[in-house]
Protein backbone atom coordinates (compact mmCIF):
# COMPACT_ATOMS: atom_id res chain seq x y z
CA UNK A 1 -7.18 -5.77 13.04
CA UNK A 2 -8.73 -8.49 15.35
CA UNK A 3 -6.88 -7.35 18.12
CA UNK A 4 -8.09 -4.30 17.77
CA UNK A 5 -11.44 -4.88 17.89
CA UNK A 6 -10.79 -7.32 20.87
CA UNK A 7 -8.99 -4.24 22.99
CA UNK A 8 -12.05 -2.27 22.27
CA UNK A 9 -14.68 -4.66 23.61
CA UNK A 10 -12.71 -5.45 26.35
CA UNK A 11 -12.59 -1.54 26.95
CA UNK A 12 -16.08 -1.06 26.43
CA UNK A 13 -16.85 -4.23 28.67
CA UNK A 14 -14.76 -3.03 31.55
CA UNK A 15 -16.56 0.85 31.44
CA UNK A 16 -19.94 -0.90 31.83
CA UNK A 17 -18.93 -3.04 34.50
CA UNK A 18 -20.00 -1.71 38.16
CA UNK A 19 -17.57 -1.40 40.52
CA UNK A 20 -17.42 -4.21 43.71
CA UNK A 21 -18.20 -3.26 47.25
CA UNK A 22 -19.35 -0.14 48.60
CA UNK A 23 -22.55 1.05 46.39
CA UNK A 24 -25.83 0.84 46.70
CA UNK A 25 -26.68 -2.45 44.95
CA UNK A 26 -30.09 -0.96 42.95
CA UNK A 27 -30.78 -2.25 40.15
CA UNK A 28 -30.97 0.31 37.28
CA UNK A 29 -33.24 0.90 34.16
CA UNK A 30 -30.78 0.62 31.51
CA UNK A 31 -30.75 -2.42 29.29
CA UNK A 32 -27.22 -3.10 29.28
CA UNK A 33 -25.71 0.26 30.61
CA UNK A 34 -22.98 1.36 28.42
CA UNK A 35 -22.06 -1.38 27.13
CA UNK A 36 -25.03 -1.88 25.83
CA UNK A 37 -25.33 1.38 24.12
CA UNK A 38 -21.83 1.20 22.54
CA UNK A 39 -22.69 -2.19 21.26
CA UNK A 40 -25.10 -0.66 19.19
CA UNK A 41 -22.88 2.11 17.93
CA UNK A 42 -19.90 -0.59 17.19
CA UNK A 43 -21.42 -1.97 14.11
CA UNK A 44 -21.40 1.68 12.82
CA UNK A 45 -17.95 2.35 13.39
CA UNK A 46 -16.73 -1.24 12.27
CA UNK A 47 -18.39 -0.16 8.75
CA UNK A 48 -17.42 3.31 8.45
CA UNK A 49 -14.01 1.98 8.78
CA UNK A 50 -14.76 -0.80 6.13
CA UNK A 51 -15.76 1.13 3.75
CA UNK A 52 -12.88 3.91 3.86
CA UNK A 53 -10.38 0.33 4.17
CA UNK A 54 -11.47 -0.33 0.58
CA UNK A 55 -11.77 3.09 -0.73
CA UNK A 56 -8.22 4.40 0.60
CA UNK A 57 -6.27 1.14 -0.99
CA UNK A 58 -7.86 0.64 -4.43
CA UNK A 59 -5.94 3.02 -5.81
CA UNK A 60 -2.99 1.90 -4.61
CA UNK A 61 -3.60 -1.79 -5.49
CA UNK A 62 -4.23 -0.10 -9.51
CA UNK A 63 -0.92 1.80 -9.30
CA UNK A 64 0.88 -1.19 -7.81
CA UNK A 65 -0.44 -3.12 -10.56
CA UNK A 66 0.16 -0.72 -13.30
CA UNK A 67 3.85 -0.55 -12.21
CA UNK A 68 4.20 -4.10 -11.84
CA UNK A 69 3.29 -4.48 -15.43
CA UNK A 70 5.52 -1.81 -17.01
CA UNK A 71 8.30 -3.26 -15.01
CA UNK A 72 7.28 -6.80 -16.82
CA UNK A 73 7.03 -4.96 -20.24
CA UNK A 74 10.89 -3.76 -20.20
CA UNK A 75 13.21 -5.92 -22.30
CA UNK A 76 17.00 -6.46 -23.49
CA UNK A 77 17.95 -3.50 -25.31
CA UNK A 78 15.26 -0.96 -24.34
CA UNK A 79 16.90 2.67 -23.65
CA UNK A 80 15.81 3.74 -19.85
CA UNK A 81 15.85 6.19 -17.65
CA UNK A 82 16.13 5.71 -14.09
CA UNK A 83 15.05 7.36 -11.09
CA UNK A 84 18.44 9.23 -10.26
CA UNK A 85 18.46 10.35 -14.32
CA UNK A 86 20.89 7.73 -15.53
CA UNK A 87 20.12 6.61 -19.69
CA UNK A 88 21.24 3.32 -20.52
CA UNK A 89 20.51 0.34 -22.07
CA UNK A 90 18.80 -3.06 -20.91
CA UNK A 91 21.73 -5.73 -20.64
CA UNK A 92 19.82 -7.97 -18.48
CA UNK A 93 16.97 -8.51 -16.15
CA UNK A 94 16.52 -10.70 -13.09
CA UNK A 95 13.77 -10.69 -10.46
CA UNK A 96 14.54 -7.37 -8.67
CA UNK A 97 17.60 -6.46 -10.29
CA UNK A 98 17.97 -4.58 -13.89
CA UNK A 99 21.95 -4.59 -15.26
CA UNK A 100 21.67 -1.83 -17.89
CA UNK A 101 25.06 -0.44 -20.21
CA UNK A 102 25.65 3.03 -19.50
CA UNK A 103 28.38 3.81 -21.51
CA UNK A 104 28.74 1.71 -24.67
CA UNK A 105 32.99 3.14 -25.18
CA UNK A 106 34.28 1.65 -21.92
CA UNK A 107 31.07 -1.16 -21.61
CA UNK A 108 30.24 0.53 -17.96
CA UNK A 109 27.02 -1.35 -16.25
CA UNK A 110 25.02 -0.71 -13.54
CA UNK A 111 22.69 -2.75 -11.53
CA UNK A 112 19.66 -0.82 -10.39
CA UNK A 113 16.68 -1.83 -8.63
CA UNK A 114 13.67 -2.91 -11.23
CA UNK A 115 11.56 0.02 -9.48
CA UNK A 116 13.79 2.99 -10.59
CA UNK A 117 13.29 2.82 -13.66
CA UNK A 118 10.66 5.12 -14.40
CA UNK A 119 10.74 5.31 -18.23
CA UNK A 120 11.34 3.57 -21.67
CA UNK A 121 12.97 6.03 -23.80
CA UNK A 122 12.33 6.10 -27.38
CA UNK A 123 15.41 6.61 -29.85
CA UNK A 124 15.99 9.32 -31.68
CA UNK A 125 14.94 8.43 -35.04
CA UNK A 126 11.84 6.83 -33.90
CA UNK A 127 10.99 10.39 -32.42
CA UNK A 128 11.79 12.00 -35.64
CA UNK A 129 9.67 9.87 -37.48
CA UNK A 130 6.29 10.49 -35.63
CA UNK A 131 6.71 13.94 -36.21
């Protein structure tokens, strides 16, 4: 970002400097040419850009968060369901792996990334009984 802003003065610098050799050499009534003017409209910019910084990621800092923390709320033996529609069952959990049992007959597990999983699903006598 501070390069950036570093490119852009040295733009704005370079547009307000007056060319060597050749011109008339009067001075002008500007107080700082263009330079000057665009250092006025700089602080402007610099804040409009500020302000849409913070309002374009806080939502994606809460959803970041929010998923962190269901990821940290899944445990051994929780039924899930992953991205690509797989059910199984939490065998194990490590820091960006999940092992879950698929198939409880032949013992098949797969290792999935901790961000597929996109739900806990609830058995089906625990559904039964809230209805």
């Amino acid at each position: 970002m501070s390069e950036i802003i570093e490119n852009l003065i040295y733009l704005i610098a370079q547009q307000g400097a007056t060319p060597s050799g050749g011109g008339s050499e009067t001075p002008s009534n500007n107080d700082g040419g263009i330079f000057g003017n665009m250092m006025l409209f700089l602080p402007a910019i610099l804040g409009i850009f500020l302000v849409y910084m913070l309002l374009a990621g806080r939502p994606q800092q809460k959803q970041q968060a929010k998923t962190q923390e269901f990821i940290d709320s899944i445990k051994r033996n929780d039924r899930v369901l992953t991205a690509g529609g797989i059910l199984g069952t939490v065998v194990s959990k490590e820091d960006e792996y999940i092992t879950i049992r698929v198939d409880d007959s032949t013992k098949t597990k797969l290792q999935v990334l901790n961000t597929s999983i996109v739900r806990v699903v609830k058995d089906k006598e625990e559904t039964a009984n809230s209805s």
